[in-house]
Protein backbone atom coordinates (compact mmCIF):
# COMPACT_ATOMS: atom_id res chain seq x y z
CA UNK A 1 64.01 -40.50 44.20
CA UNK A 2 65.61 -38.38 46.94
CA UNK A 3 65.22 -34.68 46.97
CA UNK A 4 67.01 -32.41 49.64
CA UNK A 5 65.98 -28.66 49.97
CA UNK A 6 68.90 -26.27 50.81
CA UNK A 7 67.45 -23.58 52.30
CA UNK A 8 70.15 -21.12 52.23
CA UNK A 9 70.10 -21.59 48.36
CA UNK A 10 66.40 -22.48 47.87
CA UNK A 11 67.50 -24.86 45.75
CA UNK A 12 65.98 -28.19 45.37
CA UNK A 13 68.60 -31.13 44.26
CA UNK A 14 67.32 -34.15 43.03
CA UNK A 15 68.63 -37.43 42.92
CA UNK A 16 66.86 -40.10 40.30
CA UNK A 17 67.05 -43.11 39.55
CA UNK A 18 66.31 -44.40 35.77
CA UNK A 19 65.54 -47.66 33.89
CA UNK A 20 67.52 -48.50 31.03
CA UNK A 21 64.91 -47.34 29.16
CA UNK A 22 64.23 -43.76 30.69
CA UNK A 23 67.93 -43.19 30.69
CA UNK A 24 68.31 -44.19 26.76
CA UNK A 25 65.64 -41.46 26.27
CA UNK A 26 66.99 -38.46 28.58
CA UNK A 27 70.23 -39.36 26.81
CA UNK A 28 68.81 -39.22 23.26
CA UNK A 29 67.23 -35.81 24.48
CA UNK A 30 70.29 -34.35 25.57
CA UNK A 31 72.20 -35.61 22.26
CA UNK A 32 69.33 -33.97 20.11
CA UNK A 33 68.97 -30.91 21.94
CA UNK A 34 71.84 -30.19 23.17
CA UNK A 35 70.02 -29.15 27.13
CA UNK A 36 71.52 -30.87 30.54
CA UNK A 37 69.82 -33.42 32.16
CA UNK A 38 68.71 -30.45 34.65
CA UNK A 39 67.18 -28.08 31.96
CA UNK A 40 65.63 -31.18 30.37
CA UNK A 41 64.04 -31.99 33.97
CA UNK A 42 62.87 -28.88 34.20
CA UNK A 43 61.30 -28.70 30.87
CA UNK A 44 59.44 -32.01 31.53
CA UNK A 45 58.20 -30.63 34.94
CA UNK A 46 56.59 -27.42 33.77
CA UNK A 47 54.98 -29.59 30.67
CA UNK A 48 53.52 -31.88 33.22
CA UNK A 49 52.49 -29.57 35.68
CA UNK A 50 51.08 -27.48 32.65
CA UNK A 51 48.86 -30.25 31.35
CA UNK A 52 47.07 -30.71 35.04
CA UNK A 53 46.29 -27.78 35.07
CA UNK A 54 44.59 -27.78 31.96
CA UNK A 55 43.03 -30.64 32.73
CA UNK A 56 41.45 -29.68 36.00
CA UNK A 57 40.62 -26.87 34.35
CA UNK A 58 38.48 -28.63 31.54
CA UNK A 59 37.02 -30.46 34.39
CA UNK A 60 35.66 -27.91 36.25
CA UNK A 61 34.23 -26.17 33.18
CA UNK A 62 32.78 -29.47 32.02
CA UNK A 63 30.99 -29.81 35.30
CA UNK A 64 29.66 -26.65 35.20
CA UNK A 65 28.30 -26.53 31.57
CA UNK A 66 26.78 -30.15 32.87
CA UNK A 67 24.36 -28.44 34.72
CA UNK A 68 24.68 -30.79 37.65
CA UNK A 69 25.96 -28.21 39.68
CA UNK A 70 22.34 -26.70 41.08
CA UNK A 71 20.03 -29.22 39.90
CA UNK A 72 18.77 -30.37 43.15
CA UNK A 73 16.43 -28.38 45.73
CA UNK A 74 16.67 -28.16 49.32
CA UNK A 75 16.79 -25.33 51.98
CA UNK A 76 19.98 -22.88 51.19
CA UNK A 77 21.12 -22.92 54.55
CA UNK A 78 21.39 -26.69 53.67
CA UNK A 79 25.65 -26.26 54.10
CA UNK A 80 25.40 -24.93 57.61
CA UNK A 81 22.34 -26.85 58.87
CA UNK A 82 22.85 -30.27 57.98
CA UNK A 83 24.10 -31.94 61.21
CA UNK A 84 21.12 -30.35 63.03
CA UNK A 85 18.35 -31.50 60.09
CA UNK A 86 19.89 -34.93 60.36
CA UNK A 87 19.96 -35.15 63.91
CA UNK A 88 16.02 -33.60 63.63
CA UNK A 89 15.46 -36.54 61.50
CA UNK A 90 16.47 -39.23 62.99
CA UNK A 91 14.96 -38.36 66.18
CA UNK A 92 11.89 -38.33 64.38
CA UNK A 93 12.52 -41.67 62.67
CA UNK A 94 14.11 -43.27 65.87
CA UNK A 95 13.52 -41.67 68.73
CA UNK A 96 15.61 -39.69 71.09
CA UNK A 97 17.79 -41.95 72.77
């Protein structure tokens, strides 16, 4: 697929290519509903885009009703600190070297 941005129309034109399959559906699409390939593209790119987004958005709430999120202890400077605290501790394992 090949997509070229006009910028003086801030348009996007795509060029697809479709198996025999794909194109027996977008043409039984456009038969039944009467839409252009374009408004049919369109269609299918908001539904997609649409369901991600409701996805990650079930994700996130399912991790946070998990309780994983803040189950574990540890200093709360933990994010800022940790290259030092490793450092600290493996100088204290191995040595400074």
């Amino acid at each position: 697929m090949t997509a070229n941005l006009t910028p003086r129309w801030k348009t996007l034109r795509i060029n697809a290519r479709l198996d025999d399959e794909r194109s027996a559906k977008l043409l039984q699409m456009q038969t039944s509903s009467g839409r252009s390939a374009s408004d049919l593209l369109k269609l299918a790119i908001d539904c997609l885009h649409d369901q991600q987004r409701q996805s990650h958005c079930e994700t996130i709430e399912n991790l946070m009703s998990s309780e994983f999120i803040g189950c574990a202890g540890g200093p709360e400077d933990l994010s800022e600190s940790y290259k030092q605290r490793l450092a600290d501790d493996l100088n204290n394992k191995h040595g400074a070297r």
